[in-house]
C-alpha atoms as a PDB file:
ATOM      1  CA  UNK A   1     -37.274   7.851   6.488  1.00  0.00           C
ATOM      2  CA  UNK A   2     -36.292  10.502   9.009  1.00  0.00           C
ATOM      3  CA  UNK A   3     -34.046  13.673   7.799  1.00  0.00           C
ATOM      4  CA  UNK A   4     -31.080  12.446  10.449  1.00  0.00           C
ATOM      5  CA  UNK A   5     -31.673   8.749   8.734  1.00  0.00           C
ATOM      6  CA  UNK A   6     -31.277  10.175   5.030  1.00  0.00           C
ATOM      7  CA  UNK A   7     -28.232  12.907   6.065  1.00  0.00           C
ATOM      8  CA  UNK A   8     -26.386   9.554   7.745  1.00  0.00           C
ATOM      9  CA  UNK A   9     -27.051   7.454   4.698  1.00  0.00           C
ATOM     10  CA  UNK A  10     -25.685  10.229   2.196  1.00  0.00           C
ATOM     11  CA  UNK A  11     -22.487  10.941   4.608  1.00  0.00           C
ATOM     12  CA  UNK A  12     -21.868   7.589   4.024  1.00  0.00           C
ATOM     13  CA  UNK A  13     -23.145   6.881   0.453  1.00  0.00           C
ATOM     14  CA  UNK A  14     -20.114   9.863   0.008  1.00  0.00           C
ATOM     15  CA  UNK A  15     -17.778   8.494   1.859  1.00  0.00           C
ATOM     16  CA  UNK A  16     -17.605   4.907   0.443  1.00  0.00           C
ATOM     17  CA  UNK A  17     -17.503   6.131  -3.044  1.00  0.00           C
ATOM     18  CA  UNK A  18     -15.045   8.205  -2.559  1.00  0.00           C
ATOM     19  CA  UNK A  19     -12.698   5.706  -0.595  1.00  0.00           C
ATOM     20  CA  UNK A  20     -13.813   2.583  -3.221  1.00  0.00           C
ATOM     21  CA  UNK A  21     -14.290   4.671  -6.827  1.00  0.00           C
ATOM     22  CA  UNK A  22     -12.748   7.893  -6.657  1.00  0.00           C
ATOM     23  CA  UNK A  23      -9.409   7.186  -4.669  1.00  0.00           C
ATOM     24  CA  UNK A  24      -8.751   4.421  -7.048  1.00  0.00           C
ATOM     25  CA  UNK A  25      -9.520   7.517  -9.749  1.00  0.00           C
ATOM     26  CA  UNK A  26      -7.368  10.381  -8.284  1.00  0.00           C
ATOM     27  CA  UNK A  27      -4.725   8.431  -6.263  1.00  0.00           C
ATOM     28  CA  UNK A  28      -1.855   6.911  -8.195  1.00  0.00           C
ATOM     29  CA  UNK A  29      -0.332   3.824  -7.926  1.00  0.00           C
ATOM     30  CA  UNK A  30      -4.267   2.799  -6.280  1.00  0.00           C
ATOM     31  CA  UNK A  31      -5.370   3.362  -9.868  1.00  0.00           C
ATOM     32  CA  UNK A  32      -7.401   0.437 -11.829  1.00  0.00           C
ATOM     33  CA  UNK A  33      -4.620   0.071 -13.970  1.00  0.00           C
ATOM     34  CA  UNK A  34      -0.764  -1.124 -13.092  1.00  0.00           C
ATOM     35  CA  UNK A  35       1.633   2.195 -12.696  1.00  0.00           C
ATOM     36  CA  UNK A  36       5.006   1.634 -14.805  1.00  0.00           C
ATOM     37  CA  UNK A  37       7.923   0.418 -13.409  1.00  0.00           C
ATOM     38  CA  UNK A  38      11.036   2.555 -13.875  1.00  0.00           C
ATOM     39  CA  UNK A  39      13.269   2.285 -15.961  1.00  0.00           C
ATOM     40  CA  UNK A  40      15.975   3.724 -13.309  1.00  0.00           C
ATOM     41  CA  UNK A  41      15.893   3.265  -9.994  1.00  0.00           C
ATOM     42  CA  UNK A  42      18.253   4.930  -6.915  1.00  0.00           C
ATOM     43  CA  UNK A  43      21.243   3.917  -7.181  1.00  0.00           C
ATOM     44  CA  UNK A  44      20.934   2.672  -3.525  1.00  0.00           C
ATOM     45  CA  UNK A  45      17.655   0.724  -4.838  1.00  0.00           C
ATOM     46  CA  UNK A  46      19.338  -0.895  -7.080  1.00  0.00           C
ATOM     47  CA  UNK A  47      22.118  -2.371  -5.237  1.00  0.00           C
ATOM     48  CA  UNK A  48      20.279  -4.038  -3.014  1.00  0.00           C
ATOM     49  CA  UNK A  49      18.744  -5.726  -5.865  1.00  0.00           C
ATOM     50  CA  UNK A  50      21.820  -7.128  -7.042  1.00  0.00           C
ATOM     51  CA  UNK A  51      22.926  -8.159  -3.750  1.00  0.00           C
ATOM     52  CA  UNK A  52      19.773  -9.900  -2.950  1.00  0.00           C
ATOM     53  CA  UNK A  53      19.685 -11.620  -5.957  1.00  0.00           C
ATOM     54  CA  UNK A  54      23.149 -13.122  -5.608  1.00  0.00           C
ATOM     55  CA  UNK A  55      22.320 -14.112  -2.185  1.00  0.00           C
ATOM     56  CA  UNK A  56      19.079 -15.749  -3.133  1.00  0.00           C
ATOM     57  CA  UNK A  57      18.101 -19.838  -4.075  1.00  0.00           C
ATOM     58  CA  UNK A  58      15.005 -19.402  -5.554  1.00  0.00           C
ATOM     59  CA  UNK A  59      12.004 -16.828  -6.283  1.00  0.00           C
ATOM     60  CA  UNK A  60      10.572 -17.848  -2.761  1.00  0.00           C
ATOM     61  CA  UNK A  61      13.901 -17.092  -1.372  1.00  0.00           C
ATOM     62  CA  UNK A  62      14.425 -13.381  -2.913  1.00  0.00           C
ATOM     63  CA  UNK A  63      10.724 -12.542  -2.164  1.00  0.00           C
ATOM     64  CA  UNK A  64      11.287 -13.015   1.463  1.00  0.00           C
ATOM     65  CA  UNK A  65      14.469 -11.003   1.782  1.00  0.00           C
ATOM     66  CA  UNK A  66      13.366  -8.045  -0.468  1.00  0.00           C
ATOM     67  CA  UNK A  67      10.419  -8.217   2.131  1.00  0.00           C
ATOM     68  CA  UNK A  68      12.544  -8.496   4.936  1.00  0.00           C
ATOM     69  CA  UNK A  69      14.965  -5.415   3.378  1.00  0.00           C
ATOM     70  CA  UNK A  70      11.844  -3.212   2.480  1.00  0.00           C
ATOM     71  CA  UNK A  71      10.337  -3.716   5.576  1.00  0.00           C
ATOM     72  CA  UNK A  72      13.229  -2.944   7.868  1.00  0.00           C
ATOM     73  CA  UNK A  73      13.809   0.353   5.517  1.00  0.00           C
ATOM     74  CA  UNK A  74      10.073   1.615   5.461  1.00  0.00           C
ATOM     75  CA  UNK A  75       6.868   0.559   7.494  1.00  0.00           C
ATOM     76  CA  UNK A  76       3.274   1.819   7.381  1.00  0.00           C
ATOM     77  CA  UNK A  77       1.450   3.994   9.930  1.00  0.00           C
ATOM     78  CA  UNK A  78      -2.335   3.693  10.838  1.00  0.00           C
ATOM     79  CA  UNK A  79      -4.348   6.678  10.488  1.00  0.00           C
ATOM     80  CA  UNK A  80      -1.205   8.154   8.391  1.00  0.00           C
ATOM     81  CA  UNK A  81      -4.106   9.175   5.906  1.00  0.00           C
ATOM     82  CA  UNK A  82      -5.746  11.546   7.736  1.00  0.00           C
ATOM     83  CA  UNK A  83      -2.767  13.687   8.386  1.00  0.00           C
ATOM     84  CA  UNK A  84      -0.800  12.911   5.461  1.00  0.00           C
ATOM     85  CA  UNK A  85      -3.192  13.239   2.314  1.00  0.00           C
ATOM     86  CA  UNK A  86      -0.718  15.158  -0.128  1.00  0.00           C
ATOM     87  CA  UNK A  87       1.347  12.333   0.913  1.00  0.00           C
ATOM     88  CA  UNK A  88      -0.967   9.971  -0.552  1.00  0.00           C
ATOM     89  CA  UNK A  89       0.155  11.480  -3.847  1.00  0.00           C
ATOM     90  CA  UNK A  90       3.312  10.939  -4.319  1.00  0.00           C
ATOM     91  CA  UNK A  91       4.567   8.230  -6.850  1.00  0.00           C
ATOM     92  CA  UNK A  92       8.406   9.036  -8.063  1.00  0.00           C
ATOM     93  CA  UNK A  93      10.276   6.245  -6.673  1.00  0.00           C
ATOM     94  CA  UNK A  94      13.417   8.628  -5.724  1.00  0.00           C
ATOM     95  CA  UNK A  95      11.218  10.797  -3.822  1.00  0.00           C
ATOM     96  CA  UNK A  96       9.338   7.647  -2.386  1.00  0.00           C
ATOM     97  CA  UNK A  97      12.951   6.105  -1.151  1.00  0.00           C
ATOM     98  CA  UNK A  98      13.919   9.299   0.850  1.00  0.00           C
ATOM     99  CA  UNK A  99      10.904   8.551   2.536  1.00  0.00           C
ATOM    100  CA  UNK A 100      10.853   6.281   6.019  1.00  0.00           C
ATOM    101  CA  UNK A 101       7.161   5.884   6.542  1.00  0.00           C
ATOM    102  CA  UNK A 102       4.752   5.159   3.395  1.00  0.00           C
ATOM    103  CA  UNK A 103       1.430   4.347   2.241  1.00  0.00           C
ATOM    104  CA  UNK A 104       0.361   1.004   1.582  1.00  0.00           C
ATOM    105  CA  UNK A 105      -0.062   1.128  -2.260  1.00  0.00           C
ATOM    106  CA  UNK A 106       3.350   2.887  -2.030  1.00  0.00           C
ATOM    107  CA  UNK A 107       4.921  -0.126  -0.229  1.00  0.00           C
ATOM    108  CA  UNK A 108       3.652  -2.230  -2.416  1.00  0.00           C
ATOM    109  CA  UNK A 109       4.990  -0.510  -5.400  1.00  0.00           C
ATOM    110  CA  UNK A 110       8.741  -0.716  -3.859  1.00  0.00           C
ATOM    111  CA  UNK A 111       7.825  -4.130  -3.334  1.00  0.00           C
ATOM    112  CA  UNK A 112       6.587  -4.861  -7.113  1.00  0.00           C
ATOM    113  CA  UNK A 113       9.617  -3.210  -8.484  1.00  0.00           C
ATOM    114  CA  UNK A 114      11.998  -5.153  -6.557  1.00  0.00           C
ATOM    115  CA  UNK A 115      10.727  -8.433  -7.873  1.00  0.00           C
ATOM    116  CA  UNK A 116      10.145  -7.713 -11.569  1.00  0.00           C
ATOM    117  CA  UNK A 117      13.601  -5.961 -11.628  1.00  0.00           C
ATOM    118  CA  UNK A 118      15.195  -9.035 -10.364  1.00  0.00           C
ATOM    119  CA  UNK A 119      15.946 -12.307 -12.583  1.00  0.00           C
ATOM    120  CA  UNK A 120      13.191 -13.754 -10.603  1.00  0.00           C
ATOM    121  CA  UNK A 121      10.202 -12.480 -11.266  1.00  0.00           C
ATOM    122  CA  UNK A 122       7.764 -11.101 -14.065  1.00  0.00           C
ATOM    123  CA  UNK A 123       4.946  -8.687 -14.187  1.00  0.00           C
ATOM    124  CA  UNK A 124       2.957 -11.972 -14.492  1.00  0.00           C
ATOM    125  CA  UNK A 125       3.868 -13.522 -10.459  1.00  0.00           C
ATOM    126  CA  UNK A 126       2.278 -10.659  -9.162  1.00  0.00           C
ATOM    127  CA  UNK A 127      -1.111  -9.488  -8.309  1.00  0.00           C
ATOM    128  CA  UNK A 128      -2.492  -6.368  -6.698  1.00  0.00           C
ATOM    129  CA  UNK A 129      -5.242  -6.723  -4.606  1.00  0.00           C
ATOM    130  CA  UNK A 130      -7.213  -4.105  -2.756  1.00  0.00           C
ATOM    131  CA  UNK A 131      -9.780  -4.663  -0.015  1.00  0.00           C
ATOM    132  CA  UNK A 132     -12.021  -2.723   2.786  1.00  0.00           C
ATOM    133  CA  UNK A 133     -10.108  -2.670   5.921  1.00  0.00           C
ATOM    134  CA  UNK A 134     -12.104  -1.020   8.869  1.00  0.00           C
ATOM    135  CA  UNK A 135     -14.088   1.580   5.926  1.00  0.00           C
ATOM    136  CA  UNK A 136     -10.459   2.210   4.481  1.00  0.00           C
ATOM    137  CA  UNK A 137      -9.245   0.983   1.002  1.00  0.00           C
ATOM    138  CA  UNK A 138      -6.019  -1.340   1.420  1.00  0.00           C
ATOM    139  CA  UNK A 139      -3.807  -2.293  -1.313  1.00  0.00           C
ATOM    140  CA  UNK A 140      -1.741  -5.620  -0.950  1.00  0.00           C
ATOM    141  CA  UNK A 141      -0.098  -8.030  -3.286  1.00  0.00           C
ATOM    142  CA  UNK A 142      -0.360 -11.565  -4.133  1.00  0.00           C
ATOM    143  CA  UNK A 143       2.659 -13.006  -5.691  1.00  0.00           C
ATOM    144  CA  UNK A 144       3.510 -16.328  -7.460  1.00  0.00           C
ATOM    145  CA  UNK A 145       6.652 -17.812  -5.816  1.00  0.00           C
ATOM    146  CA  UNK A 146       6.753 -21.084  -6.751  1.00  0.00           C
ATOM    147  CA  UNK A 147       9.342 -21.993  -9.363  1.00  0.00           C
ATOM    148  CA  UNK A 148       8.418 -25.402 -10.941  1.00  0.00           C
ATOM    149  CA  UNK A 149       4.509 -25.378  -9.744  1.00  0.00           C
ATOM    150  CA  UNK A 150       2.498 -22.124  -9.124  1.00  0.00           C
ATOM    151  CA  UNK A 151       2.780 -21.084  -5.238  1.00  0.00           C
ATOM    152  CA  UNK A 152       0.630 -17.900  -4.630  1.00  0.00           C
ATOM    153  CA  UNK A 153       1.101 -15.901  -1.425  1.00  0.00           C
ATOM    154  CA  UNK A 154      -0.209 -12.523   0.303  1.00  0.00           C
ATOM    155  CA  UNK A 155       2.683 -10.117   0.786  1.00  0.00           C
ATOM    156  CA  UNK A 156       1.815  -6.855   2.787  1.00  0.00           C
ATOM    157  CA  UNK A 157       4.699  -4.829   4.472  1.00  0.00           C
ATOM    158  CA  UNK A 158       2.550  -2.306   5.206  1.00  0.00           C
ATOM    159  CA  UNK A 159       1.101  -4.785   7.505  1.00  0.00           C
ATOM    160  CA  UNK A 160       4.211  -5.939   9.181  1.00  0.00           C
ATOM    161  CA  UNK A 161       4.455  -2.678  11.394  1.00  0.00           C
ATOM    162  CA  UNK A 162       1.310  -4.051  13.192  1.00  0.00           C
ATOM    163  CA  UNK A 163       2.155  -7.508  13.343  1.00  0.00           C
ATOM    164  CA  UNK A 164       1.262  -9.319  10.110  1.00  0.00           C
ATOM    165  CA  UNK A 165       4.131 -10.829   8.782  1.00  0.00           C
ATOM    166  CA  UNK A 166       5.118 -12.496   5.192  1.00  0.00           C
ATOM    167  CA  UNK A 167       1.990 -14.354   3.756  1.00  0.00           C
ATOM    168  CA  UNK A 168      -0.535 -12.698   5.951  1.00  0.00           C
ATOM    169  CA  UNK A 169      -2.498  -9.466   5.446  1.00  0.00           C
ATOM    170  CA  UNK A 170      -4.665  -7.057   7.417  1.00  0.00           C
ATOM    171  CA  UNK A 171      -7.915  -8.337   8.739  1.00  0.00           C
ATOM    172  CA  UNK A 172     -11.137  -6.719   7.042  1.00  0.00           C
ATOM    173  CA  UNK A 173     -12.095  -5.403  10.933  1.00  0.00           C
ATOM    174  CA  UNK A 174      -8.114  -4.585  12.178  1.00  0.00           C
ATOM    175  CA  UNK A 175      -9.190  -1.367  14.174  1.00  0.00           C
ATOM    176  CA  UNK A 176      -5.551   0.230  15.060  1.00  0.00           C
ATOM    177  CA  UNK A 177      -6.702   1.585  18.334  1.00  0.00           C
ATOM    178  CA  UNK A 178      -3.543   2.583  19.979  1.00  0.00           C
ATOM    179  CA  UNK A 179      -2.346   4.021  17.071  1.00  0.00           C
ATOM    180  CA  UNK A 180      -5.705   6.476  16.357  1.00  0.00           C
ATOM    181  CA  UNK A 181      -4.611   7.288  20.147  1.00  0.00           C
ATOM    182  CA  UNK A 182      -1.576   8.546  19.965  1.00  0.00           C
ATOM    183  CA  UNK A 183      -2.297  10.221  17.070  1.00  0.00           C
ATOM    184  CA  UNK A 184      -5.272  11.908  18.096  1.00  0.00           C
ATOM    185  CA  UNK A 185      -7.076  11.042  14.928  1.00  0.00           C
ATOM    186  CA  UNK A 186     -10.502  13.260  15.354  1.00  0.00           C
ATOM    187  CA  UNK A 187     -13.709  13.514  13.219  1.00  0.00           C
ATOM    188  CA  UNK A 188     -12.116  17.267  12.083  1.00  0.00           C
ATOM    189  CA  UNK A 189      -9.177  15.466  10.666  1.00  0.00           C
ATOM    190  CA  UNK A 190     -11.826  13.254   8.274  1.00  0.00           C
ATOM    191  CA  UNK A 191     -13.089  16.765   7.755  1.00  0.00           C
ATOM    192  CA  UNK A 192     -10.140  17.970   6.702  1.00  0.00           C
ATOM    193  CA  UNK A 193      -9.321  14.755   4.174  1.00  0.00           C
ATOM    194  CA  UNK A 194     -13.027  15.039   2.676  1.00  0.00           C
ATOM    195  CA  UNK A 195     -12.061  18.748   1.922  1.00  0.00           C
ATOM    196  CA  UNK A 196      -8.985  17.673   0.207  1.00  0.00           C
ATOM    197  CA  UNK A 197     -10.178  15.447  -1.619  1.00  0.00           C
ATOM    198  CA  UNK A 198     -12.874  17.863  -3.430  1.00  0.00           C
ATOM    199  CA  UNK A 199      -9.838  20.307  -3.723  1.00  0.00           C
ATOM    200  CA  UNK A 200      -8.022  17.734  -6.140  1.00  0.00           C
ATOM    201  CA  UNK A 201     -11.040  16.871  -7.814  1.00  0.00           C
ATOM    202  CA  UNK A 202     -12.363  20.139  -8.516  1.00  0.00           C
END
């Protein structure tokens, strides 16, 4: 094996376990294990909790308006991460609600406090799910919104920004070029997030 061969099979031996182990270590609400829900939310949050649940059938029915609600309030951004890593940090739901563009595992956990805080829903319907989307780790959820009989389905708002809407989630190869475009996402802005990362490690 050739020295460029080995340096190109470390780089990415590095990369990857940083993005699949130590993201999951450092980030929260990415984390192996489930962050809490709150016990108080923003007043504004919380509202439009009761509303929706008045205005709502059935579980299936309140899943797809608090998705439709979240995702007209917040949406994702592709290559956000590599020029918004503090932002990556950031769990406290009040700050998170001030916010208009988010992280993934951050939509999700809007989304995952909006059903268990309803009358719908239990820690049990829901499932979080991350995959490898384009050598980046994606969280999503899978929720249970069947009432009588089990019904699970893929929920990622994060998603919906680029086109995937309720039930769907992003391919394992989605490559966001027009997005990388406009935001001029370089190989010294991956630099600059590998740096970071060793910063909050060490």
């Amino acid at each position: 094996m050739g020295l460029l061969e080995a340096m190109v099979i470390t780089i990415a031996t590095i990369f990857l376990t940083a993005m699949f182990i130590l993201s999951r270590l450092f980030i929260p609400l990415l984390g192996f294990t489930r962050y809490r829900i709150p016990k108080k939310l923003p007043k504004e949050f919380e509202n439009a909790i009761k509303r929706l649940e008045r205005s709502s059938r059935n579980k299936e029915d309140y899943a797809k308006k608090s998705y439709n609600y979240l995702s007209k309030k917040f949406h994702g951004e592709p290559g956000r991460v590599w020029h918004d890593f503090n932002g990556l940090f950031i769990k406290d739901v009040n700050k998170l609600w001030k916010k208009q563009i988010l992280h993934c595992h951050q939509l999700g956990y809007l989304y995952r406090i909006s059903l268990v805080k309803s009358k719908f829903f239990s820690e049990d319907d829901i499932k979080v799910r991350h995959k490898s989307v384009f050598l980046n780790l994606h969280q999503y959820l899978k929720v249970n919104i069947g009432d009588l009989k089990e019904k699970w389905v893929k929920v990622d708002i994060w998603a919906k920004h680029v086109g995937y809407k309720f039930g769907k989630t992003l391919p394992m190869f989605f490559v966001p070029f027009k997005y990388w475009k406009k935001r001029k996402t370089s190989f010294f802005s991956f630099l600059s997030v590998i740096s970071n990362i060793f910063k909050k490690i060490f």
